[in-house]
N, C-alpha and C. Protein backbone atom coordinates (compact mmCIF):
# COMPACT_ATOMS: atom_id res chain seq x y z
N UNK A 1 11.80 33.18 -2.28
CA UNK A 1 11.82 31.79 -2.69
C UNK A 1 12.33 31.67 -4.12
N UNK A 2 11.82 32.69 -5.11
CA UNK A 2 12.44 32.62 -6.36
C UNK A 2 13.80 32.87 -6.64
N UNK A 3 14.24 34.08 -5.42
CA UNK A 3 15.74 33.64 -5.55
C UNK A 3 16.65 32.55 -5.04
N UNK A 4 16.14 31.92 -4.19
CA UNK A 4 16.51 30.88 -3.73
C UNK A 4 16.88 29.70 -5.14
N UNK A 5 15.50 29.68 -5.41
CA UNK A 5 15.39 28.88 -6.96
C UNK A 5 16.60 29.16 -7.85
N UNK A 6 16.77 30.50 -8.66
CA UNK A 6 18.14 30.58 -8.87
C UNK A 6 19.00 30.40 -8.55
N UNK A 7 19.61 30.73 -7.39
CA UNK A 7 20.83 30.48 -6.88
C UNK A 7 21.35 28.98 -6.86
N UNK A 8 20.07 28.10 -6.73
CA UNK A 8 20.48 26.50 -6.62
C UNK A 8 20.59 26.35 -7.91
N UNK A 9 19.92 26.70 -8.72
CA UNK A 9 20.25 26.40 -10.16
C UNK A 9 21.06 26.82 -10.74
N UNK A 10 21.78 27.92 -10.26
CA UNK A 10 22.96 28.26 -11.10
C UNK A 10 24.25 27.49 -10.45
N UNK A 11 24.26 27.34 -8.91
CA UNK A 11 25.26 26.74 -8.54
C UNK A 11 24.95 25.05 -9.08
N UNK A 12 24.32 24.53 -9.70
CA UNK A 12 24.20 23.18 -9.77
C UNK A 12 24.50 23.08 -11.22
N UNK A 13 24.18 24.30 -12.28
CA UNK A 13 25.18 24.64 -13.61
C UNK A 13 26.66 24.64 -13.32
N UNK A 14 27.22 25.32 -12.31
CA UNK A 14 28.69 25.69 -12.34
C UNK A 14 29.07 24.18 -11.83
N UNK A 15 28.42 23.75 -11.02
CA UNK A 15 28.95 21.92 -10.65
C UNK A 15 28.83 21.53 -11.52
N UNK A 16 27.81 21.62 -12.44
CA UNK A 16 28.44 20.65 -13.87
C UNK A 16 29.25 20.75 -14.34
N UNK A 17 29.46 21.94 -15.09
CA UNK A 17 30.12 22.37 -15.46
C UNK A 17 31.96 22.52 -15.33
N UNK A 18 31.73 22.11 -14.37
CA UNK A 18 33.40 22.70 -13.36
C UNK A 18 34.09 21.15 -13.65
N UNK A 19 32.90 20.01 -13.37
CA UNK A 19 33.79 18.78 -13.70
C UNK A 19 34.47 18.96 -15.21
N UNK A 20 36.08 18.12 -14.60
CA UNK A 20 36.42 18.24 -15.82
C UNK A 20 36.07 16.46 -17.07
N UNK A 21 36.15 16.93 -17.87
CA UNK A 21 36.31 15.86 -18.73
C UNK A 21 37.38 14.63 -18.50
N UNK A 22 36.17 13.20 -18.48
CA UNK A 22 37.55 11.97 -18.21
C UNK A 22 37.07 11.22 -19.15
N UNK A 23 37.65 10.47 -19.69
CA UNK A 23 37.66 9.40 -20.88
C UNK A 23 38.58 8.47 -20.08
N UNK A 24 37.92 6.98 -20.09
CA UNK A 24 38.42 5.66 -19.36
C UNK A 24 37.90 4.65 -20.46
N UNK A 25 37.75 3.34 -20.13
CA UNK A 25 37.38 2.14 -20.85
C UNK A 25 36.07 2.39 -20.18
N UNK A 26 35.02 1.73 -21.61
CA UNK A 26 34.01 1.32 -21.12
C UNK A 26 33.57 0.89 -20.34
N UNK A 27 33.01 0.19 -19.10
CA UNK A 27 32.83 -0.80 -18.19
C UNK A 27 32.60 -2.26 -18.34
N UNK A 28 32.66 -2.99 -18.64
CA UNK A 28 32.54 -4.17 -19.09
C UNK A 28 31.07 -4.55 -18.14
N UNK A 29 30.05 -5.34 -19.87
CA UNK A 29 28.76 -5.38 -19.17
C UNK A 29 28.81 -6.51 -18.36
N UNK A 30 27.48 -7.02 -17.61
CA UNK A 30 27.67 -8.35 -16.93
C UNK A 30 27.71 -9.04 -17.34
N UNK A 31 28.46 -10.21 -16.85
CA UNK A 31 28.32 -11.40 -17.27
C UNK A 31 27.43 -12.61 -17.00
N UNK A 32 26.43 -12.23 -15.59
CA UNK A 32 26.15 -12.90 -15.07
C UNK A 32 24.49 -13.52 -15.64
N UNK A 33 24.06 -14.85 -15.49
CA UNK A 33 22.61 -14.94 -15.95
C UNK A 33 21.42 -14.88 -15.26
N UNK A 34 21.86 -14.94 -14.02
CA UNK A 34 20.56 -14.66 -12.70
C UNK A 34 21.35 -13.16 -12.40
N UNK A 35 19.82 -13.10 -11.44
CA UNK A 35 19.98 -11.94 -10.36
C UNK A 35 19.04 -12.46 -9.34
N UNK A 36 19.31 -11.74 -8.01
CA UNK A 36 18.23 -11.96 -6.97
C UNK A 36 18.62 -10.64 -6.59
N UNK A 37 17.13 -10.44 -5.88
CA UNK A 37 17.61 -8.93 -5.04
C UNK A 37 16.08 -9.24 -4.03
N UNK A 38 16.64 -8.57 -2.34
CA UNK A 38 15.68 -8.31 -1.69
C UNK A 38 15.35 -6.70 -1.07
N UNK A 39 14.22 -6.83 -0.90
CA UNK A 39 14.31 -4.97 -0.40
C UNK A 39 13.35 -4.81 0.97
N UNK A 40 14.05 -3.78 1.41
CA UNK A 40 13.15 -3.46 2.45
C UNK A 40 12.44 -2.24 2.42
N UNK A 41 11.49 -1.97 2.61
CA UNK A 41 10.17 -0.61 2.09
C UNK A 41 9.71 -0.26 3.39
N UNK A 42 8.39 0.22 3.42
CA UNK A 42 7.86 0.67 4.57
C UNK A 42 6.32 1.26 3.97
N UNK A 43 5.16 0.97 4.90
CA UNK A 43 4.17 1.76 4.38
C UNK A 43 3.95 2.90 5.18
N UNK A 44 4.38 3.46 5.22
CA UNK A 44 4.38 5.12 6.06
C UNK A 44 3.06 5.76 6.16
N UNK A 45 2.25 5.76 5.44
CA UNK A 45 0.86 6.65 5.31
C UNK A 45 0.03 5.86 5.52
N UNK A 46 -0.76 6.38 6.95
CA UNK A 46 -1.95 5.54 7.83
C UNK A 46 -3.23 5.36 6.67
N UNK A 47 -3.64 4.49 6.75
CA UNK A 47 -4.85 4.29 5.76
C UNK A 47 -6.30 4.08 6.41
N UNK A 48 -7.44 4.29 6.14
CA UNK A 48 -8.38 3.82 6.68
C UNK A 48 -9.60 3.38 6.11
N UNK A 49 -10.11 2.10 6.20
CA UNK A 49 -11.43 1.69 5.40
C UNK A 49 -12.42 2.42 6.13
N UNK A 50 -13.22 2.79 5.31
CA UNK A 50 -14.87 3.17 6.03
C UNK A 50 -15.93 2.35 5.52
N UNK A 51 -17.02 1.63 6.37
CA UNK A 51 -18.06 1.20 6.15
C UNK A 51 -19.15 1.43 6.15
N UNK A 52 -19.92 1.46 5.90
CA UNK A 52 -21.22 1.84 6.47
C UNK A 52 -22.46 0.76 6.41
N UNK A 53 -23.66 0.54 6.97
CA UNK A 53 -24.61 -0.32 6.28
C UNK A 53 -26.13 0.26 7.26
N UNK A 54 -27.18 -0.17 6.60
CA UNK A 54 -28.32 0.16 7.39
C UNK A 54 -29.15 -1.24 7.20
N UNK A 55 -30.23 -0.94 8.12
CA UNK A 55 -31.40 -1.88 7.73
C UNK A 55 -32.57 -1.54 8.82
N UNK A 56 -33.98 -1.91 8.58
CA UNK A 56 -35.14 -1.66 8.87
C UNK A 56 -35.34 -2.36 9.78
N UNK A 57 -35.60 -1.10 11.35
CA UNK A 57 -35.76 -2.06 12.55
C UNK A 57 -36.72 -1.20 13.18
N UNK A 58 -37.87 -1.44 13.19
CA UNK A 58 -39.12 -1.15 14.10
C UNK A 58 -39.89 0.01 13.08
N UNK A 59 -39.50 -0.34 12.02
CA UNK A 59 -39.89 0.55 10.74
C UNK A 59 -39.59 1.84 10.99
N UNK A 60 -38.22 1.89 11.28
CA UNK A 60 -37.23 3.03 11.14
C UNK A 60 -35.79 2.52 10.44
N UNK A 61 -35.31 3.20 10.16
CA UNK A 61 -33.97 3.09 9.67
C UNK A 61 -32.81 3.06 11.11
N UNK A 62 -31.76 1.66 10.75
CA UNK A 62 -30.89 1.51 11.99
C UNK A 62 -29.94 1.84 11.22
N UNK A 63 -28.74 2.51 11.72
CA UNK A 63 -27.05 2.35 10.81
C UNK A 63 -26.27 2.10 11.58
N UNK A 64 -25.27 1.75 10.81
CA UNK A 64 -23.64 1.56 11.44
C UNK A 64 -22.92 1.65 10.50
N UNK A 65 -22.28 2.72 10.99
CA UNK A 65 -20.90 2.79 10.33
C UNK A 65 -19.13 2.72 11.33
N UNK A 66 -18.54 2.42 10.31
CA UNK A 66 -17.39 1.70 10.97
C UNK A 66 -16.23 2.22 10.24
N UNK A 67 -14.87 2.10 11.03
CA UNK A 67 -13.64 2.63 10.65
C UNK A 67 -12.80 1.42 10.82
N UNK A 68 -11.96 1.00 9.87
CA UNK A 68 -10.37 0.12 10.58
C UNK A 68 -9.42 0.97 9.95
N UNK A 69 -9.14 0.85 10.86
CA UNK A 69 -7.19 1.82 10.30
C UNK A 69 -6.45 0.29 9.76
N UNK A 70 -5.80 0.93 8.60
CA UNK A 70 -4.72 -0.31 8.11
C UNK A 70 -3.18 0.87 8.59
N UNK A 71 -2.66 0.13 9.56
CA UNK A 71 -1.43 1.12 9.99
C UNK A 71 -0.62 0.62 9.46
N UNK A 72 0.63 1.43 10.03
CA UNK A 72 1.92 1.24 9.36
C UNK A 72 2.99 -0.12 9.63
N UNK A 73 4.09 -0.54 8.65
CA UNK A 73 4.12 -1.53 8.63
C UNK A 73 6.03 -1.34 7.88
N UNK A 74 6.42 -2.38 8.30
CA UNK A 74 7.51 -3.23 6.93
C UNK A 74 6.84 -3.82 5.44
N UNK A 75 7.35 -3.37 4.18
CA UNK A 75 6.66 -3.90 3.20
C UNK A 75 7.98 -4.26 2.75
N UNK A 76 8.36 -5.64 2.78
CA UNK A 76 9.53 -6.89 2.04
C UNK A 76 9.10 -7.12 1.08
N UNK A 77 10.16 -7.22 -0.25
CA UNK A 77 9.94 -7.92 -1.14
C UNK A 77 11.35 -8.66 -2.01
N UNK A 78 10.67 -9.39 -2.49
CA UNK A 78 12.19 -10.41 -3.44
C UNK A 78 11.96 -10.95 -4.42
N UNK A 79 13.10 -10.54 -5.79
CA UNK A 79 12.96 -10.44 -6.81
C UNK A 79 13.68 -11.58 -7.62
N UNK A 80 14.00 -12.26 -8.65
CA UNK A 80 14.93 -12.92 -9.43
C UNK A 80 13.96 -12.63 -10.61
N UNK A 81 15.80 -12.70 -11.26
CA UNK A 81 15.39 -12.69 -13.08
C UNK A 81 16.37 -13.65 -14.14
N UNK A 82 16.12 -13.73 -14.81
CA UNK A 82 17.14 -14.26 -16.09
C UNK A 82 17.73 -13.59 -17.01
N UNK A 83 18.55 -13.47 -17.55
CA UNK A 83 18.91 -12.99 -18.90
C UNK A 83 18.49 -13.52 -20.01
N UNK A 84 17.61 -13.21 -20.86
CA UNK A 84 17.56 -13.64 -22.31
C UNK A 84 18.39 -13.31 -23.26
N UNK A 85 18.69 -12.15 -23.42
CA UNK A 85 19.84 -11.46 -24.36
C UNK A 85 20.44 -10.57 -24.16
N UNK A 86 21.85 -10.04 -24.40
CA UNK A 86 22.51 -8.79 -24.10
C UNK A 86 22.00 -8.22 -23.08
N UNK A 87 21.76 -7.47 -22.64
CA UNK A 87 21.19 -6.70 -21.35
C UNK A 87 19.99 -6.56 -20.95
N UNK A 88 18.85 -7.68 -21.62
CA UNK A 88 17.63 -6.82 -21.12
C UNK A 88 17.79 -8.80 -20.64
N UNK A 89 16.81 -8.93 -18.99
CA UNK A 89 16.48 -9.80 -18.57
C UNK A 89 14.89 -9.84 -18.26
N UNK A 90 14.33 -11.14 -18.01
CA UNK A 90 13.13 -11.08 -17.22
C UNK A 90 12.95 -11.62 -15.87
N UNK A 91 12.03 -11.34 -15.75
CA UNK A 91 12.24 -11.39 -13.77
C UNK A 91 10.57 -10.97 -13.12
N UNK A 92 10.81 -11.54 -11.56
CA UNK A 92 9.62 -11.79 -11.33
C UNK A 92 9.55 -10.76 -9.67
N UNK A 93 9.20 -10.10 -9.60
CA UNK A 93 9.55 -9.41 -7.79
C UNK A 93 7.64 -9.71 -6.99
N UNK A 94 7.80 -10.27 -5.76
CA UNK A 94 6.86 -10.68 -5.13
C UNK A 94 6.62 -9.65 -3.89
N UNK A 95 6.12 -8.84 -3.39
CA UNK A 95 5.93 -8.08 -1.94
C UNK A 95 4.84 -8.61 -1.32
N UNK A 96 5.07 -8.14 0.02
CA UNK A 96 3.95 -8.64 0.98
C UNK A 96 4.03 -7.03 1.86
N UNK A 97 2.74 -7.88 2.50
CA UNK A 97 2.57 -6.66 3.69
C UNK A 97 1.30 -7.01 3.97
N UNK A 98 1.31 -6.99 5.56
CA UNK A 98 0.00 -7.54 6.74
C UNK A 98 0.00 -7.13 7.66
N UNK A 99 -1.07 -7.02 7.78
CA UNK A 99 -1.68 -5.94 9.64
C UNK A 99 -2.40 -6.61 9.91
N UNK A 100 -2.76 -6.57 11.35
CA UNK A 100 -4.36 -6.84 12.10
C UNK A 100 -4.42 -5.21 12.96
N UNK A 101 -6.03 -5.44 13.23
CA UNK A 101 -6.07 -4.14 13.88
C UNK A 101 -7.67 -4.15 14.38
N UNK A 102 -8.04 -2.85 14.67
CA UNK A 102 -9.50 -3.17 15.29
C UNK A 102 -9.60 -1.89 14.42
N UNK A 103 -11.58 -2.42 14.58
CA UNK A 103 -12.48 -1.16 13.43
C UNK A 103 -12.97 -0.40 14.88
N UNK A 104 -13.26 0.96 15.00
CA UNK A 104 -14.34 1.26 15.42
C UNK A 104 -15.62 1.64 14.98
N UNK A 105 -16.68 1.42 15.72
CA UNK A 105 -18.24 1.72 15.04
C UNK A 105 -19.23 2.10 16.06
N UNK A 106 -19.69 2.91 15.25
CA UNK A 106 -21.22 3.96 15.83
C UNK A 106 -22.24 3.52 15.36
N UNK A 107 -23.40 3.21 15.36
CA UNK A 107 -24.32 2.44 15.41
C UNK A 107 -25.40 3.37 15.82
N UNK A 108 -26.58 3.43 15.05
CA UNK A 108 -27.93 4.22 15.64
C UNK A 108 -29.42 3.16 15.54
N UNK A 109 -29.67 3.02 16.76
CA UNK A 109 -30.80 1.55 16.58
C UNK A 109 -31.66 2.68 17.32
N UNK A 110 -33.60 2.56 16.28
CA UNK A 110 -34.70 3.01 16.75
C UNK A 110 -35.03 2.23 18.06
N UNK A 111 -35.47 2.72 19.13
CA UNK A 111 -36.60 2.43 19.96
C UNK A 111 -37.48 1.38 19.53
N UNK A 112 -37.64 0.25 20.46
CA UNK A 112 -38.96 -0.35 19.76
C UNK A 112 -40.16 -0.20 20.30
N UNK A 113 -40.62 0.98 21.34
CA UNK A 113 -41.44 1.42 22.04
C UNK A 113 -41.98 2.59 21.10
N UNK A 114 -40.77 3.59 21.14
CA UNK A 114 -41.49 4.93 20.82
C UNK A 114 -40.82 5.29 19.46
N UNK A 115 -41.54 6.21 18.98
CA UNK A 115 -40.81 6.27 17.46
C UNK A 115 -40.15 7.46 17.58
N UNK A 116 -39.26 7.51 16.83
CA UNK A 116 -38.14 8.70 16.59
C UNK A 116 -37.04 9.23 18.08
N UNK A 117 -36.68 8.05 18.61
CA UNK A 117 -36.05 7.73 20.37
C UNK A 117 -34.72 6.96 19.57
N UNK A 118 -33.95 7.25 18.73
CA UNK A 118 -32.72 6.12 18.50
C UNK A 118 -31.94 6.26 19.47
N UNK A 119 -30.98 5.19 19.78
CA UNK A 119 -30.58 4.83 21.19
C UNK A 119 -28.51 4.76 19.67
N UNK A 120 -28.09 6.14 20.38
CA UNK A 120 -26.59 5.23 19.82
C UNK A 120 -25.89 4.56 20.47
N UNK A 121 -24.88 3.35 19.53
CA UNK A 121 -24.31 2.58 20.12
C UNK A 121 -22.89 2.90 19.36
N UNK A 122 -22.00 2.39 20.64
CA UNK A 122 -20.65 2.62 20.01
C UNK A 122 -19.79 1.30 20.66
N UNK A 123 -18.69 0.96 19.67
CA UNK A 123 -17.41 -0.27 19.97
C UNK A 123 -16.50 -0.35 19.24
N UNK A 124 -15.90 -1.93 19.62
CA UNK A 124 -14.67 -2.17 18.84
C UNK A 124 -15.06 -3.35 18.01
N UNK A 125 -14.67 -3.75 17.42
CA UNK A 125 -14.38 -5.08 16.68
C UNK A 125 -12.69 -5.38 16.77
N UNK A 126 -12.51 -6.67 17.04
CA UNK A 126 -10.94 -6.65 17.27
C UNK A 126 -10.51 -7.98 16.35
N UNK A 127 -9.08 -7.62 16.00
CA UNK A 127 -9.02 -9.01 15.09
C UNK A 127 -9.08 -8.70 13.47
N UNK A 128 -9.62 -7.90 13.40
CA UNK A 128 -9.39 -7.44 11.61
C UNK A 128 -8.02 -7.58 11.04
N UNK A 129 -7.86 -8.39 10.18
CA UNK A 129 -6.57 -8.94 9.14
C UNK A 129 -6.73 -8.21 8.00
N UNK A 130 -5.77 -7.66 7.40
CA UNK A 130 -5.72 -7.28 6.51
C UNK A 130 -4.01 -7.50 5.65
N UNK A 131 -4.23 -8.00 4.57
CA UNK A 131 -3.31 -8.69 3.90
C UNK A 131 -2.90 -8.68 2.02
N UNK A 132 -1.92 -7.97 1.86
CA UNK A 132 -1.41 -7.61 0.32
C UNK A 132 -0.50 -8.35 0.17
N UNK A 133 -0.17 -9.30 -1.47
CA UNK A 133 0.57 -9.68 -1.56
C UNK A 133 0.62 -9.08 -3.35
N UNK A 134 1.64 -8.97 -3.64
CA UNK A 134 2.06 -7.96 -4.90
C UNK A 134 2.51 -9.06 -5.58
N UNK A 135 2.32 -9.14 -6.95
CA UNK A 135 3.06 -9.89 -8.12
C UNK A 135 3.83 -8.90 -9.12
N UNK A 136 4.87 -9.00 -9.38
CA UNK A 136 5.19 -7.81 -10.07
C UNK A 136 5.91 -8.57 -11.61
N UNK A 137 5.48 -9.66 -12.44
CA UNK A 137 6.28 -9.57 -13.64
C UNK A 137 7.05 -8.38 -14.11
N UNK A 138 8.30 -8.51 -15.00
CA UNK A 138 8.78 -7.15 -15.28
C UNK A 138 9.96 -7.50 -16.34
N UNK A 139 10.01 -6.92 -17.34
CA UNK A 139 11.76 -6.69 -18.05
C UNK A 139 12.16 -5.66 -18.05
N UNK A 140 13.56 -6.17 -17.84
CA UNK A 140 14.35 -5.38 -17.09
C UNK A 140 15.59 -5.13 -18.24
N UNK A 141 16.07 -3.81 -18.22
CA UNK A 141 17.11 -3.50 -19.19
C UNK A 141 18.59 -2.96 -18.22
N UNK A 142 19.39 -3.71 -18.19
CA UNK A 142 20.43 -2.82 -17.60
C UNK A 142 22.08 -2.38 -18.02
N UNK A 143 21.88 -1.62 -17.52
CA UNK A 143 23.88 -0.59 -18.33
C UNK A 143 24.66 -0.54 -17.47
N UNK A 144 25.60 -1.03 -17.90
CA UNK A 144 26.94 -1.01 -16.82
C UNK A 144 27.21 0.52 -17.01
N UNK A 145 27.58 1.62 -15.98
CA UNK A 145 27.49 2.80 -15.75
C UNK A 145 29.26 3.25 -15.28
N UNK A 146 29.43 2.32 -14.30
CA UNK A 146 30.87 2.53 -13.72
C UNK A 146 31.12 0.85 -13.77
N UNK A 147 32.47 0.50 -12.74
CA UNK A 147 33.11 -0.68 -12.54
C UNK A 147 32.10 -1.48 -11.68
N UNK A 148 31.20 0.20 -10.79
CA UNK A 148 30.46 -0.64 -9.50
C UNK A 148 28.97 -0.59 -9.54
N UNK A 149 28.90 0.76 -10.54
CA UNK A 149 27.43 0.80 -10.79
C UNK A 149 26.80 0.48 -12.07
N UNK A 150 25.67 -0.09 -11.95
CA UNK A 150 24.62 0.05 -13.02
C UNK A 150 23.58 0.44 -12.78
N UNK A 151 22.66 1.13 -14.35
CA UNK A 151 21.57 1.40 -14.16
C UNK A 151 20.91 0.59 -14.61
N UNK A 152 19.79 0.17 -14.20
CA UNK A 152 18.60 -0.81 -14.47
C UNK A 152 17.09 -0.35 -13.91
N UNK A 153 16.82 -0.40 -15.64
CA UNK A 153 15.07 0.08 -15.53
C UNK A 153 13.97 -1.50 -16.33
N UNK A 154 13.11 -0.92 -15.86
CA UNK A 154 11.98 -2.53 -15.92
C UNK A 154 10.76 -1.88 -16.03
N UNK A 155 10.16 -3.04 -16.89
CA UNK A 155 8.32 -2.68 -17.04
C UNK A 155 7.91 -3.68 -16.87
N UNK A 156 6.46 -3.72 -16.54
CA UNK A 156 5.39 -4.86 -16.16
C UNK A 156 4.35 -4.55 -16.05
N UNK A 157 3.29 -4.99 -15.61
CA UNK A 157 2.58 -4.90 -14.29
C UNK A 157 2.64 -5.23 -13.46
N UNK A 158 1.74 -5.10 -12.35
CA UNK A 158 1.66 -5.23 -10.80
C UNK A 158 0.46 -5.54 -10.62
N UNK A 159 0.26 -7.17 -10.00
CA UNK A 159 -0.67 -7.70 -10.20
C UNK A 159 -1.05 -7.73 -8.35
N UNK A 160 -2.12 -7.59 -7.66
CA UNK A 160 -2.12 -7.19 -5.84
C UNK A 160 -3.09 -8.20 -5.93
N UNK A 161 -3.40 -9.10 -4.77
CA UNK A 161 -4.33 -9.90 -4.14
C UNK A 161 -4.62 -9.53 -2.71
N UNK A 162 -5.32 -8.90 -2.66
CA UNK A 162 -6.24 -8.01 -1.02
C UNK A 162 -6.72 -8.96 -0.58
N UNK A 163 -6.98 -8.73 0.63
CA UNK A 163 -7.59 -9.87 1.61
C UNK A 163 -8.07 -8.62 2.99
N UNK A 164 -9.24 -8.19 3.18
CA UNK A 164 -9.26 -7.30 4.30
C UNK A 164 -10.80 -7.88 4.99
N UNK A 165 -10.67 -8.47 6.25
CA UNK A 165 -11.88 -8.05 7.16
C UNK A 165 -12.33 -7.12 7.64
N UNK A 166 -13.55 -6.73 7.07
CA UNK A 166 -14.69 -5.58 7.58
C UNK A 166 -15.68 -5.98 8.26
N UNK A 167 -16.25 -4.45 8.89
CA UNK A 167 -17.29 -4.67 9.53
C UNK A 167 -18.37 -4.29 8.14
N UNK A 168 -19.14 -5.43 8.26
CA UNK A 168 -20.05 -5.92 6.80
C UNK A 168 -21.47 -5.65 6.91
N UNK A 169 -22.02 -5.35 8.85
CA UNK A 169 -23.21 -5.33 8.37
C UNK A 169 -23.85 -5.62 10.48
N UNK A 170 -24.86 -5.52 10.55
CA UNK A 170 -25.00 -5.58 11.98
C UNK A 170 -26.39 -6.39 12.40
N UNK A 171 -27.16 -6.76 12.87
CA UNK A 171 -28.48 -7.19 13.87
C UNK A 171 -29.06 -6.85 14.74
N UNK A 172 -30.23 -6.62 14.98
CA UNK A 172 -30.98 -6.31 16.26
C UNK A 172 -31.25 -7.09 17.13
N UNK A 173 -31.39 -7.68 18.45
CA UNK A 173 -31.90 -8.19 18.90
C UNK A 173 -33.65 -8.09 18.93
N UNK A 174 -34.68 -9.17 19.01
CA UNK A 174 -35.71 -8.73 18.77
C UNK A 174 -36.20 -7.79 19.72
N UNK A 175 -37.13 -6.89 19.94
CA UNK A 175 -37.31 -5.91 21.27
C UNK A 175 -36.13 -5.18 22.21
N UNK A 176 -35.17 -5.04 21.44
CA UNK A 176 -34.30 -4.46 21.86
C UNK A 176 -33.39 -3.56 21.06
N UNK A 177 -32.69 -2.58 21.95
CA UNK A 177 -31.99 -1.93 21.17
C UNK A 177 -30.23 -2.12 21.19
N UNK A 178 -30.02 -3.59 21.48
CA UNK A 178 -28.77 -4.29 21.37
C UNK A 178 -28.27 -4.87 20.31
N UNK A 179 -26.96 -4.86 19.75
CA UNK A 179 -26.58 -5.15 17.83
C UNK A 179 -25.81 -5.82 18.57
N UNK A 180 -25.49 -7.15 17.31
CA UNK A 180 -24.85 -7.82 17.26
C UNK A 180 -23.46 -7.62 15.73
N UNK A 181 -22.85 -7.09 15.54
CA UNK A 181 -21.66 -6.53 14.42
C UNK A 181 -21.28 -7.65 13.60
N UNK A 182 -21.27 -7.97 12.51
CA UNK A 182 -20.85 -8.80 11.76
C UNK A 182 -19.93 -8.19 10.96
């Protein structure tokens, strides 16, 4: 592997290297005072909330715990900016991205007869929304590079507003060992 390592690195010296030297006109910067730009992303890496909750049923301890997968998705977003001066502009980029999906949950409810008899329960919950929307303020600096390219770099923050339904919490029926999932 370490020679591998060399070998790419030396052949990626001699590619530098090998270009020859060009001298042209500068590129002429933009002229323009907006920009818009839209993009298309992707959230690739499965995510998953975990819940858990308990509470006191027949003076034992009941639980449930619960899973929703937030899966994969299109993440869109769209940007505009202004120019204030020479090359650096400001600008505003907005993303989204939304799922629904179902949690699953395991559930352990005591007996209300005999003590230490928990009865598990298992399901779905269906219908869970889950919803990001990104604010991204930012200035932006950019260099005309070629005729066709520029580079353009930006700072900000990234401001997110979450929105996710969970499973929050569960019920007993009285004398029974049937839950109701909230």
């Amino acid at each position: 592997m370490a020679q591998m390592m060399k070998v790419c690195g030396l052949a990626a010296v001699l590619a530098f290297c090998a270009v020859p030297f060009a001298s042209a006109q500068t590129p002429a910067p933009s002229t323009s005072k907006f920009f818009v730009s839209a993009n298309i992303g992707g959230q690739l890496a499965p995510r998953n909330l975990d819940t858990a909750s308990s509470l006191t049923v027949y003076e034992e301890q009941a639980t449930l715990s619960a899973s929703t997968p937030i899966g994969r998705g299109i993440l869109p977003d769209f940007g505009a900016g202004y120019r204030v001066f020479g090359d650096v502009y400001v600008g505003v980029t907005v993303s989204m991205f939304s799922k629904t999906g179902d949690a699953a949950y395991t559930a352990s409810v005591p007996d209300p007869l005999f003590f230490n008899r928990a009865k598990t329960v298992t399901g779905t919950v269906t219908g869970l929304k889950h919803s990001e929307l990104g604010i991204l303020p930012q200035v932006l600096y950019t260099r005309a590079l070629t005729d066709k390219i520029d580079f353009v770099g930006g700072v900000g923050p990234a401001i997110f507003k979450l929105k996710q339904d969970i499973v929050s919490g569960f019920t007993v029926a009285q004398g029974t060992q049937n839950i109701t999932v909230t």
